[in-house]
Protein backbone atom coordinates (compact mmCIF):
# COMPACT_ATOMS: atom_id res chain seq x y z
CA UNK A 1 -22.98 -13.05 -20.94
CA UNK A 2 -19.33 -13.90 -19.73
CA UNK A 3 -18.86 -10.93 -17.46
CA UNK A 4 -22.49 -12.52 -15.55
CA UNK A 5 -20.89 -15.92 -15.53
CA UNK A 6 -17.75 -14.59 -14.28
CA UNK A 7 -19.81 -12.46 -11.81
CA UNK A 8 -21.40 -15.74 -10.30
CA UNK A 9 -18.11 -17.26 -9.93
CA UNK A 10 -16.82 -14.69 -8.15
CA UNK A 11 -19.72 -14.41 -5.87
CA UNK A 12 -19.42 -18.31 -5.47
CA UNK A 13 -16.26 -17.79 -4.90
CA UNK A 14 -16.83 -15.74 -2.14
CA UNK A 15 -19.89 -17.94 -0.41
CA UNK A 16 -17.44 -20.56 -0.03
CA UNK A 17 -14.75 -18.50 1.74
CA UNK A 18 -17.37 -16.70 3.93
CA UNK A 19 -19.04 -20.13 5.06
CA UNK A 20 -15.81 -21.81 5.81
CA UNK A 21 -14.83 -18.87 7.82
CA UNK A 22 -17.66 -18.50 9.57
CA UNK A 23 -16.93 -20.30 12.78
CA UNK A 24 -14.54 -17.31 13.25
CA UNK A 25 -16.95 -14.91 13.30
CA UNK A 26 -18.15 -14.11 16.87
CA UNK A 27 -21.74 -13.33 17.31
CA UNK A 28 -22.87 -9.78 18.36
CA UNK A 29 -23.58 -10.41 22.36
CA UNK A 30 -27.38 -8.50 22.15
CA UNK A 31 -26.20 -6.32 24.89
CA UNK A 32 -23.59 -4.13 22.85
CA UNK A 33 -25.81 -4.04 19.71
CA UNK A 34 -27.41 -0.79 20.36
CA UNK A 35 -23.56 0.70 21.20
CA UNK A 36 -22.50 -0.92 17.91
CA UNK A 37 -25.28 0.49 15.69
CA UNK A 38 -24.55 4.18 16.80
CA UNK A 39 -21.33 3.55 16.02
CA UNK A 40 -21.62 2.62 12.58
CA UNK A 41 -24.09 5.58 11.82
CA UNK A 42 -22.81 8.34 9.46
CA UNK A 43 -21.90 11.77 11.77
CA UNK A 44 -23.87 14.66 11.66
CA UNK A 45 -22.36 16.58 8.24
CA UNK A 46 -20.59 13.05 7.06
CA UNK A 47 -22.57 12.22 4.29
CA UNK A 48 -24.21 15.22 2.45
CA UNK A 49 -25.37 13.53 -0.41
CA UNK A 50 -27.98 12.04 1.82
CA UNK A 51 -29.32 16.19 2.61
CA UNK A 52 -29.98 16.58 -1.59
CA UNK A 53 -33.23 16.17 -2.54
CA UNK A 54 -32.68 13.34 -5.66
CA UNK A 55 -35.13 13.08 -8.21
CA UNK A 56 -35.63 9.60 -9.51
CA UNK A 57 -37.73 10.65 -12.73
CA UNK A 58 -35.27 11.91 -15.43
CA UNK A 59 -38.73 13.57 -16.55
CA UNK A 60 -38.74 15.55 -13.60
CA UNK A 61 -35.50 16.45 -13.15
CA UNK A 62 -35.02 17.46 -16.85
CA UNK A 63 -37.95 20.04 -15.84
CA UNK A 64 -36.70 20.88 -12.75
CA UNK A 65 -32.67 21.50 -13.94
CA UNK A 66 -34.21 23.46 -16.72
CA UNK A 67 -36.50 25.83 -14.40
CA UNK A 68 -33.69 26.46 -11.76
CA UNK A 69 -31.27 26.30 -14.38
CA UNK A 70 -28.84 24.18 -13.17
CA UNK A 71 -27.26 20.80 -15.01
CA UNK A 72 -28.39 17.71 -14.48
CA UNK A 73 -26.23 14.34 -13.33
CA UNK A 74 -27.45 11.39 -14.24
CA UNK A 75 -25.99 8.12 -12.14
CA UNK A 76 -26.15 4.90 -13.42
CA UNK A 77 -24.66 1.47 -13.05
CA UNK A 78 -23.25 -1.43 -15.48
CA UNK A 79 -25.76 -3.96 -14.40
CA UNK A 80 -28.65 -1.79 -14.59
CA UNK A 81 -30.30 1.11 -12.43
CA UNK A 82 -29.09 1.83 -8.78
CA UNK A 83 -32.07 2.21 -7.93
CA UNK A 84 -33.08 -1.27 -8.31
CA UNK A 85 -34.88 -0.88 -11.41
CA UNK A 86 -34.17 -2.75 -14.47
C-alpha cells in the first residue's frame, strides 16, 4: 500500500512540474506534424520484437513451446499484467 501512495506522489509530483512548465512547451505548428511523426517511427529492422508473433494465453503458448519445442518467456510487471489486464 505505501509503494501506491508513494507512486501517486510521485506522479503528483510530476503533474505539478509538467503544468507549470507548460507555457514552455511550443505547440506542434500542424504543418510539420506529418514530418515529425515519420520521424519518430521505429526503422525498418529497429525493433524486432514487434516481427514475433506473442501469444497472450499462457495456455497457448505452454502448447505451442511444447509442440515446437522451444522454452517459453513469460513477461510480467510489478503492478500487474503489461498487457493491461489485472
Amino acid at each position: 500500500m505505501k509503494m501506491k501512495h508513494t507512486t501517486l506522489v510521485f506522479m503528483a509530483m510530476l503533474a505539478a512540474v509538467a503544468s507549470s512548465r507548460a507555457d514552455l512547451i511550443k505547440p506542434i505548428n500542424p504543418a510539420e506534424f506529418d514530418h515529425l511523426h515519420k520521424m519518430i517511427q521505429p526503422s525498418k529492422g529497429e525493433s524486432p520484437w514487434r516481427d514475433v508473433a506473442w501469444e497472450t494465453n499462457v495456455t497457448n503458448a505452454r502448447r505451442r513451446a511444447i509442440a515446437e519445442n522451444k522454452p517459453i518467456v513469460i513477461f510480467t510487471a510489478a503492478d500487474g499484467s503489461p498487457l493491461g489486464r489485472t
